[in-house]
C-alpha atoms as a PDB file:
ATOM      1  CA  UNK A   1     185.850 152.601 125.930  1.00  0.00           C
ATOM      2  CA  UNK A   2     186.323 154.231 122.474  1.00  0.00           C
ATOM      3  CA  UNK A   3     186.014 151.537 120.545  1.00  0.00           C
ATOM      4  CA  UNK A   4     183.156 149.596 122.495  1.00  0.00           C
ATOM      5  CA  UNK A   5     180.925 152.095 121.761  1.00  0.00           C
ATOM      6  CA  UNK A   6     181.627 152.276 117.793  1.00  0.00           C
ATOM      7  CA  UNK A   7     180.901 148.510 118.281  1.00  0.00           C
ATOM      8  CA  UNK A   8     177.357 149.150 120.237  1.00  0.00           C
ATOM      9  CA  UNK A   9     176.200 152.511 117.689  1.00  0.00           C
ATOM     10  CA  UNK A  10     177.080 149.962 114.865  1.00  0.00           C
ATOM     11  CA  UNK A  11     174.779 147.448 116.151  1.00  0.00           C
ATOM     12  CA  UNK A  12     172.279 150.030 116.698  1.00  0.00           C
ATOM     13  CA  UNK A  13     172.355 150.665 112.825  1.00  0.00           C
ATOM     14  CA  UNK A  14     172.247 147.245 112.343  1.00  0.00           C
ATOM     15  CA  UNK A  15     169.352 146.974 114.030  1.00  0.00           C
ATOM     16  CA  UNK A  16     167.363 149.869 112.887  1.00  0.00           C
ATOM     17  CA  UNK A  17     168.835 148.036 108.878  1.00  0.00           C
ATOM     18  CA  UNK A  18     167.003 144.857 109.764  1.00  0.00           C
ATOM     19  CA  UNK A  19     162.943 145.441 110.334  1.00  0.00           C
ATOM     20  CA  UNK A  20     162.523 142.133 110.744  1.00  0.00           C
ATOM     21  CA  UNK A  21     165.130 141.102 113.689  1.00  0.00           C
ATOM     22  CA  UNK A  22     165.029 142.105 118.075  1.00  0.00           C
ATOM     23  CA  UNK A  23     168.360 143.185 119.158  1.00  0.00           C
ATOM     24  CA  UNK A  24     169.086 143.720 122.557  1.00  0.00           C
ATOM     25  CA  UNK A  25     171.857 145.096 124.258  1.00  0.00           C
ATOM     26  CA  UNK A  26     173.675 147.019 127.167  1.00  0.00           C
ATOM     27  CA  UNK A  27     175.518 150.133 127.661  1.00  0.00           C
ATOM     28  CA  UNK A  28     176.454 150.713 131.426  1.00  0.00           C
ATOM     29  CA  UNK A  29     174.027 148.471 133.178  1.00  0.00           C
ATOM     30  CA  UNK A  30     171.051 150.009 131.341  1.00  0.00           C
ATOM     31  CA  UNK A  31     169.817 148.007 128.781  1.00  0.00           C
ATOM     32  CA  UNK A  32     168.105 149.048 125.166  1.00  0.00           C
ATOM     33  CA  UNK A  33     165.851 146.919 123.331  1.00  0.00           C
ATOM     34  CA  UNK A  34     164.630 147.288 119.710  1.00  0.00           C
ATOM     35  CA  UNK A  35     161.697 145.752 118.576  1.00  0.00           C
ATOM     36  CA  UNK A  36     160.751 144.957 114.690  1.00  0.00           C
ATOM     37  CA  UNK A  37     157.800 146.634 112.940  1.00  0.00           C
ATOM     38  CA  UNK A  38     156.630 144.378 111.012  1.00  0.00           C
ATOM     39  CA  UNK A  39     155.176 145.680 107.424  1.00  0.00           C
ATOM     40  CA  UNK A  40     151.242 144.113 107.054  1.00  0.00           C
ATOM     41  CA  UNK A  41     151.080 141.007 105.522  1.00  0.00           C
ATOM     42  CA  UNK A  42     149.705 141.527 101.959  1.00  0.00           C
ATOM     43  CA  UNK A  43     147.973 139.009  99.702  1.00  0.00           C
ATOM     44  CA  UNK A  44     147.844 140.008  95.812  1.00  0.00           C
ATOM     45  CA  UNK A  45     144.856 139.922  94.335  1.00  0.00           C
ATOM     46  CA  UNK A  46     144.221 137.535  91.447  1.00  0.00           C
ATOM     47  CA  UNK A  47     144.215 138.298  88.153  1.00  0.00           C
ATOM     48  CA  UNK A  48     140.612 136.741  87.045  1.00  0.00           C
ATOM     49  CA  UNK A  49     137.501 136.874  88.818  1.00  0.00           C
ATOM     50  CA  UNK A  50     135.654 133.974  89.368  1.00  0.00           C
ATOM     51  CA  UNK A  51     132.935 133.012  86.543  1.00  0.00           C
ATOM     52  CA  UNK A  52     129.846 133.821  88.069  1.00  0.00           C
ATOM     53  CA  UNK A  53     126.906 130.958  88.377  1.00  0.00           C
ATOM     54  CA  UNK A  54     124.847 131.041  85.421  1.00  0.00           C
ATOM     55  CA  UNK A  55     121.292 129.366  85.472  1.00  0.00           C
ATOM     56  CA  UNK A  56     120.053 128.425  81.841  1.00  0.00           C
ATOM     57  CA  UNK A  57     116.255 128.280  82.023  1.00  0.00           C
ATOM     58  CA  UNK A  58     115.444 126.578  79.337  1.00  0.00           C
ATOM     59  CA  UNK A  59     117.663 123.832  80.298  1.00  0.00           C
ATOM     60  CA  UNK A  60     115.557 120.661  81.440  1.00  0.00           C
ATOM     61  CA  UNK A  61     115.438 118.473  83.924  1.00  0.00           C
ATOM     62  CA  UNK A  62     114.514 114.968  85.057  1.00  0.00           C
ATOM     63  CA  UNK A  63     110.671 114.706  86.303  1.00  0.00           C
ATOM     64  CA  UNK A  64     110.741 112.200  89.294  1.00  0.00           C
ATOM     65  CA  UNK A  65     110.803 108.706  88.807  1.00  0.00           C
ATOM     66  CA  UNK A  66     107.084 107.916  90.241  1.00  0.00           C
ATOM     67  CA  UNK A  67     105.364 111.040  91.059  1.00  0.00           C
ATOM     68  CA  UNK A  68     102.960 110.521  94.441  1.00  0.00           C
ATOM     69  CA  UNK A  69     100.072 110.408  92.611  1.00  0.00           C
ATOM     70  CA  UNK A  70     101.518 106.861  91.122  1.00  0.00           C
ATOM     71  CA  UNK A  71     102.644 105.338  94.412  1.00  0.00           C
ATOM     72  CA  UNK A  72      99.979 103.082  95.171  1.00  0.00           C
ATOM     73  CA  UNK A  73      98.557 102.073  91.944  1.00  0.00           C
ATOM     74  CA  UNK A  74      99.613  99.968  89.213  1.00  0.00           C
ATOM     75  CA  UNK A  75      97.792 102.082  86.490  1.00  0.00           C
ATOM     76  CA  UNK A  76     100.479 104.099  83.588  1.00  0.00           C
ATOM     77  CA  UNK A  77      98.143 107.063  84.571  1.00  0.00           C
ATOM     78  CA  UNK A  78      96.795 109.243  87.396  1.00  0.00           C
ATOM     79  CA  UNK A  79      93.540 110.186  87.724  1.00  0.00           C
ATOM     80  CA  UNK A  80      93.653 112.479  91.087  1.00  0.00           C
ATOM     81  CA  UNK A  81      96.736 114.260  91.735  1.00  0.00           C
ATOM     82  CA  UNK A  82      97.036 116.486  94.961  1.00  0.00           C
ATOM     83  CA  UNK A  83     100.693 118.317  93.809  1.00  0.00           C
ATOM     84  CA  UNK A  84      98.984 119.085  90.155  1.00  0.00           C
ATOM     85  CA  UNK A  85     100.364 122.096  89.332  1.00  0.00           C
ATOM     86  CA  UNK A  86      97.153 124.068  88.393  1.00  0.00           C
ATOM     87  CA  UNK A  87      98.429 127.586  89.120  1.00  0.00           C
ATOM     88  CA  UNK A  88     101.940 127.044  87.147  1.00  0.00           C
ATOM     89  CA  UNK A  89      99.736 125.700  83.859  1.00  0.00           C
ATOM     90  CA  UNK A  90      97.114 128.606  84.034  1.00  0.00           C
ATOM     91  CA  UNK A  91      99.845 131.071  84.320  1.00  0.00           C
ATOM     92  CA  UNK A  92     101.985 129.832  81.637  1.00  0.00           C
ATOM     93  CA  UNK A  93      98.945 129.186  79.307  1.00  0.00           C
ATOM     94  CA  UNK A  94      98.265 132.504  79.834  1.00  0.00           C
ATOM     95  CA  UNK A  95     101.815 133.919  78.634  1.00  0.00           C
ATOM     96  CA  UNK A  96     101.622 131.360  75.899  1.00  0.00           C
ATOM     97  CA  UNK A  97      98.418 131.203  75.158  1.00  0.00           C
ATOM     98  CA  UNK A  98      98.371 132.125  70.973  1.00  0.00           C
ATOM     99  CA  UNK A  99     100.894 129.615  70.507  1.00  0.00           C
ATOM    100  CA  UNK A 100      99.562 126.759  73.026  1.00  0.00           C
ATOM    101  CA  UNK A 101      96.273 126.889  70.941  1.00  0.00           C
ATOM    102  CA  UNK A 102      97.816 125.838  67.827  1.00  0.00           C
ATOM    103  CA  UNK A 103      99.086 122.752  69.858  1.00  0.00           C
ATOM    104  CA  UNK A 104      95.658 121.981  71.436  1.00  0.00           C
ATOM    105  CA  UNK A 105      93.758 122.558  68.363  1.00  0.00           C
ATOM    106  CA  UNK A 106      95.634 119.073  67.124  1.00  0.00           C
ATOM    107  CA  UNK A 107      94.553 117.009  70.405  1.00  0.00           C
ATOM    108  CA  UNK A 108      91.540 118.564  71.651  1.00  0.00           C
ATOM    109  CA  UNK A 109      88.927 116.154  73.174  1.00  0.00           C
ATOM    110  CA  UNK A 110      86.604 114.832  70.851  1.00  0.00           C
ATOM    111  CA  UNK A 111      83.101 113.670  71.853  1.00  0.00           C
ATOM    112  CA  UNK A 112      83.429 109.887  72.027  1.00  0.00           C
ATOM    113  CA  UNK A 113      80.568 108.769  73.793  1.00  0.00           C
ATOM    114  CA  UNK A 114      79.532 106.736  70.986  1.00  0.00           C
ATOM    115  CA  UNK A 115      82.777 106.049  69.843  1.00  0.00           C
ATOM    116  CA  UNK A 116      82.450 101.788  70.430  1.00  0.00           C
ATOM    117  CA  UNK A 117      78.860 100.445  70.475  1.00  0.00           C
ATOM    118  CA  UNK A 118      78.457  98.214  73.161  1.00  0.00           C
ATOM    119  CA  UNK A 119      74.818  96.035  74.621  1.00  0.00           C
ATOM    120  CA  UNK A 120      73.972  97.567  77.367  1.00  0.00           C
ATOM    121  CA  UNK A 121      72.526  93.983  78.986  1.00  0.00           C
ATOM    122  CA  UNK A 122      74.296  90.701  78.840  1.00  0.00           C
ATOM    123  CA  UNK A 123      71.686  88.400  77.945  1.00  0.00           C
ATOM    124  CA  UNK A 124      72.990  85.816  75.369  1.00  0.00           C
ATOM    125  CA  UNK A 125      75.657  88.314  74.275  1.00  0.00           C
ATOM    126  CA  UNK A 126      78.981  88.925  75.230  1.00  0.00           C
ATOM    127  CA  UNK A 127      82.620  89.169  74.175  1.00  0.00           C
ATOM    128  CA  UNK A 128      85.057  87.023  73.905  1.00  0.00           C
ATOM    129  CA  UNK A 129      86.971  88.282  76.339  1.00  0.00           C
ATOM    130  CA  UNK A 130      85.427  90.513  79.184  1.00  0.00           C
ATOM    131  CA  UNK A 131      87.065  93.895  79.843  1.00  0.00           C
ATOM    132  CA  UNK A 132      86.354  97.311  81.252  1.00  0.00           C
ATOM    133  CA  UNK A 133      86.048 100.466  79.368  1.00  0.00           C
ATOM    134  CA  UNK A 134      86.271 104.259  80.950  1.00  0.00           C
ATOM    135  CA  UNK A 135      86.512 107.717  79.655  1.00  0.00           C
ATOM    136  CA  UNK A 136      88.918 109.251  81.223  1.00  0.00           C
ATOM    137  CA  UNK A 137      91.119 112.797  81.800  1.00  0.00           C
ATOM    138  CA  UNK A 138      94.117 111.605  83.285  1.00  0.00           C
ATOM    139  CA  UNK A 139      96.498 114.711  85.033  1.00  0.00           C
ATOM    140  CA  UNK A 140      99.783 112.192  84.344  1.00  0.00           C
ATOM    141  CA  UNK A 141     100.401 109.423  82.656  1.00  0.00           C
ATOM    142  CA  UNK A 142     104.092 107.575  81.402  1.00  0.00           C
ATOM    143  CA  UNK A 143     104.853 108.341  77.851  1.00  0.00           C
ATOM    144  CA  UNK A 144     106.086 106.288  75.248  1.00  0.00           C
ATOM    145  CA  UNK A 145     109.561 106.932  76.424  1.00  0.00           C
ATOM    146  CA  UNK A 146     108.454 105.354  79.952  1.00  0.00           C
ATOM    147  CA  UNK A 147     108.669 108.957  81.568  1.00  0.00           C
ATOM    148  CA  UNK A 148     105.989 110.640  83.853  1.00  0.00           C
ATOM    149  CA  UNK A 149     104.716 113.744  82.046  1.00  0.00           C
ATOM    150  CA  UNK A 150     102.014 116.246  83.351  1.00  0.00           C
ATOM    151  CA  UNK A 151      99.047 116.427  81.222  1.00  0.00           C
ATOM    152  CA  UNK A 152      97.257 119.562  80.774  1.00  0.00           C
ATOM    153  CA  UNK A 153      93.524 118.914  81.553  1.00  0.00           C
ATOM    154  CA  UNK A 154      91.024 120.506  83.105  1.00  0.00           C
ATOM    155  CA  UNK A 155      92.686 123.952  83.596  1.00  0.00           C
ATOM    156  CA  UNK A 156      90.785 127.477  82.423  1.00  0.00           C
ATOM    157  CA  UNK A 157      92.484 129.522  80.920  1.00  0.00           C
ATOM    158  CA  UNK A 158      90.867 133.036  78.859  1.00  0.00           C
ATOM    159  CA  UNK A 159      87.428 131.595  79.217  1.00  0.00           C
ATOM    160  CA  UNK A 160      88.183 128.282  78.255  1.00  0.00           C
ATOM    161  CA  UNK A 161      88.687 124.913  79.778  1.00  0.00           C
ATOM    162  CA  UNK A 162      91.433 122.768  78.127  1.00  0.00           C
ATOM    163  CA  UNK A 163      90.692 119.196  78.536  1.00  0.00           C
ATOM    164  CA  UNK A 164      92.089 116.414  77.064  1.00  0.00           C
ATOM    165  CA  UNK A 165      89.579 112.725  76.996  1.00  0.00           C
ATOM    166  CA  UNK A 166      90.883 109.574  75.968  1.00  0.00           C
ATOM    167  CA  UNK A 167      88.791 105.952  75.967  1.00  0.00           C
ATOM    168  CA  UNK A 168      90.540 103.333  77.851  1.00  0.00           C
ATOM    169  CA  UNK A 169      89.667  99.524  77.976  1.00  0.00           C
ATOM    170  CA  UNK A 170      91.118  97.209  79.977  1.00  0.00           C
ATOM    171  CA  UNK A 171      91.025  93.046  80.164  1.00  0.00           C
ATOM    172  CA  UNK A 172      89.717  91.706  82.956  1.00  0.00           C
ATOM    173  CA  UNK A 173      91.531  88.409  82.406  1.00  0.00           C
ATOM    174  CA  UNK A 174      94.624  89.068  80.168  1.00  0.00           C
ATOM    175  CA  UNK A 175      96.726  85.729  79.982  1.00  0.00           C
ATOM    176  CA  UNK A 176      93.556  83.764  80.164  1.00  0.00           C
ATOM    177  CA  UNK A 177      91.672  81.268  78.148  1.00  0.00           C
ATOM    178  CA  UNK A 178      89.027  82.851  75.605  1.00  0.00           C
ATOM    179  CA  UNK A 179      85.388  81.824  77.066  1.00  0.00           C
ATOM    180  CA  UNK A 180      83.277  80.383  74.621  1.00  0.00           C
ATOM    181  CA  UNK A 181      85.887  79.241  72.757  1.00  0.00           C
ATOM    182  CA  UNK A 182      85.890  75.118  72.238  1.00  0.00           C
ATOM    183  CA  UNK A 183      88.853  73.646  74.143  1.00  0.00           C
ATOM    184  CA  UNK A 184      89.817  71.983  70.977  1.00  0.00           C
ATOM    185  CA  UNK A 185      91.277  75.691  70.118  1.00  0.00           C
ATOM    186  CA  UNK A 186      94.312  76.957  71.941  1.00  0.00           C
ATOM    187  CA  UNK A 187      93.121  80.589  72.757  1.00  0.00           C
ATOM    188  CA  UNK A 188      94.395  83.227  75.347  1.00  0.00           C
ATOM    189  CA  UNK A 189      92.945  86.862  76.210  1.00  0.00           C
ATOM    190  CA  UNK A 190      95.133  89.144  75.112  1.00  0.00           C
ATOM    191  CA  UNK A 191      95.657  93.160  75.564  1.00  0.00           C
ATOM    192  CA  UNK A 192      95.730  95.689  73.329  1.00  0.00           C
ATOM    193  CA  UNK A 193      97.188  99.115  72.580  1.00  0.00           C
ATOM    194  CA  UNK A 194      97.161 102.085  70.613  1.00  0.00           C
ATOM    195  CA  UNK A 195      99.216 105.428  71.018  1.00  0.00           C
ATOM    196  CA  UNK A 196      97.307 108.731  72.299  1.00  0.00           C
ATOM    197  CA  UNK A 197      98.783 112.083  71.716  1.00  0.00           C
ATOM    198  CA  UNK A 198      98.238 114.364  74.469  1.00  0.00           C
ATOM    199  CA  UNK A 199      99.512 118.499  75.512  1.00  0.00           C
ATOM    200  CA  UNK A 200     101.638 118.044  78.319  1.00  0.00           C
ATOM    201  CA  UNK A 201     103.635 120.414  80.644  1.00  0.00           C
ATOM    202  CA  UNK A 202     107.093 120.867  81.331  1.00  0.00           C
ATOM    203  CA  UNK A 203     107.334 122.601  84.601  1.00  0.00           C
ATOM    204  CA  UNK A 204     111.553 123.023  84.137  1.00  0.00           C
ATOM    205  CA  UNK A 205     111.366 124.612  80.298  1.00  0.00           C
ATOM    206  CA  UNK A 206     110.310 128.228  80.923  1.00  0.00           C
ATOM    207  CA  UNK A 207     110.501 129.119  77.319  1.00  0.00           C
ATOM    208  CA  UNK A 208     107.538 127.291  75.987  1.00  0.00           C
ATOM    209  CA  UNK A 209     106.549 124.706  78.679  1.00  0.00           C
ATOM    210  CA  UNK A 210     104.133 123.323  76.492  1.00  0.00           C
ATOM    211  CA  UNK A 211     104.676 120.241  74.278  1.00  0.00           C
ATOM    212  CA  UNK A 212     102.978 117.024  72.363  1.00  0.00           C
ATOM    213  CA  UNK A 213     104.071 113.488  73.336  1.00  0.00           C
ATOM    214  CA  UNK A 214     102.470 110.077  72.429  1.00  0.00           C
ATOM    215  CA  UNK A 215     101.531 107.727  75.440  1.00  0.00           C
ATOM    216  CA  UNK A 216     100.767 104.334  75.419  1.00  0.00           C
ATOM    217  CA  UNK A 217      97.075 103.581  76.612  1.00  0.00           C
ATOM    218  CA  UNK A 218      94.924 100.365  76.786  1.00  0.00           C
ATOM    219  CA  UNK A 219      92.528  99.814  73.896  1.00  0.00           C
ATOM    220  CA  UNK A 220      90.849  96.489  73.672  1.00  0.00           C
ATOM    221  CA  UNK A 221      90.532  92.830  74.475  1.00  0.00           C
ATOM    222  CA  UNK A 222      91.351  90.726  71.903  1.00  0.00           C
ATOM    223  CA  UNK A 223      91.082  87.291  71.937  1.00  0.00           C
ATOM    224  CA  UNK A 224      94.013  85.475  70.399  1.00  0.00           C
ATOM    225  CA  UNK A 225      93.391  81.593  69.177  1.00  0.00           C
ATOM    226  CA  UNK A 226      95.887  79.112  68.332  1.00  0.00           C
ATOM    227  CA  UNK A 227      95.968  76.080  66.345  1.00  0.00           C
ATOM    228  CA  UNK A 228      93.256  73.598  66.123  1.00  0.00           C
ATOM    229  CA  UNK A 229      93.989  70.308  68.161  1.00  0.00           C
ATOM    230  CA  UNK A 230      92.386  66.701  67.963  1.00  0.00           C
ATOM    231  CA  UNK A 231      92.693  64.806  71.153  1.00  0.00           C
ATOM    232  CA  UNK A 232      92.448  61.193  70.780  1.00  0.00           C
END
């Protein structure tokens, strides 16, 4: 009897030694169980801390494709635009405003009313090649990079309305033969083009949103001829 219960007090120590183990045993039909306590389960922290999100505002990004304004015309400019961001341009020319004027000083809107003299009535008189001519203040247009850029026009800002007016003509029958041109003379009406400059806005560039690009625009209708031919 001795010696069983050295065994049994040694398991106890055994038992109470090893946290992480159940023991159960019995000493004279009553039975003793020990249960574990288990230490909390600890996760070490890591040495670093993540590298928080940084946004870069000056850091541009890529205007959309075709803006909605360009959807359902074939034209390299819009003249009506209902998402024009008026408010964002005013408020920015505002914060900007000393150095945007040195900008639009170099592409402010001249008067070119009488820019091309043209005959009013088409009697006897006409061109070469017929075309259509407009003055126009487009809010986007494609530049010569073939990107859609806004255009700052028509916006007030300190009293002032920045506006930006370019002539545009267009052929009314580009690809086509030259009237009153002898069919003896191979002749075709051809398009023309010149490069505008123009302030644009660059709604992702929060430093200075303001910048000049060239752009592409319709100028004239030329009329190309060809060699002279004798048909015999």
């Amino acid at each position: 009897m001795g010696v069983k219960f050295v065994i049994q007090l040694s398991l106890v120590t055994i038992a109470l030694a090893d946290r992480s183990s159940h023991v159960s045993f019995s000493n004279g039909g009553s039975s003793v169980s020990y249960g574990s306590h288990h230490a909390p389960s600890h996760h070490p922290r890591p040495s670093y801390h993540p590298r928080p999100h940084q946004h870069h505002p000056g850091k541009k990004h890529p205007e959309p494709a075709i803006p909605a304004c360009a959807e359902n015309t074939t034209k390299p400019w819009c003249l009506e635009d209902a998402e024009y961001p008026t408010y964002e341009i005013k408020h920015a020319a505002e914060y900007h405003y000393e150095k945007l004027l040195s900008l639009y000083a170099d592409v402010a809107d001249l008067n070119t009313e009488l820019s091309v003299e043209r005959p009013k009535t088409l009697e006897e008189e006409t061109y070469l090649c017929p075309s259509g001519t407009a003055y126009v203040r487009p809010l986007r247009a494609i530049n010569n990079l073939g990107k859609w850029r806004v255009i700052v026009n028509n916006v007030d800002v300190h009293y002032e309305t920045l506006t930006q007016t370019t002539r545009v003509e267009e052929c009314l029958t580009s690809g086509e033969d030259c009237p009153k041109v002898p069919v003896c003379y191979e002749s075709k009406c051809l398009q023309k083009s010149i490069y505008h400059r123009f302030l644009v806005y660059d709604p992702y560039d929060q430093y200075f949103p303001f910048a000049v690009e060239s752009f592409k625009l319709p100028a004239s209708c030329a009329c190309l001829l060809g060699a002279y031919t004798i048909d015999h």
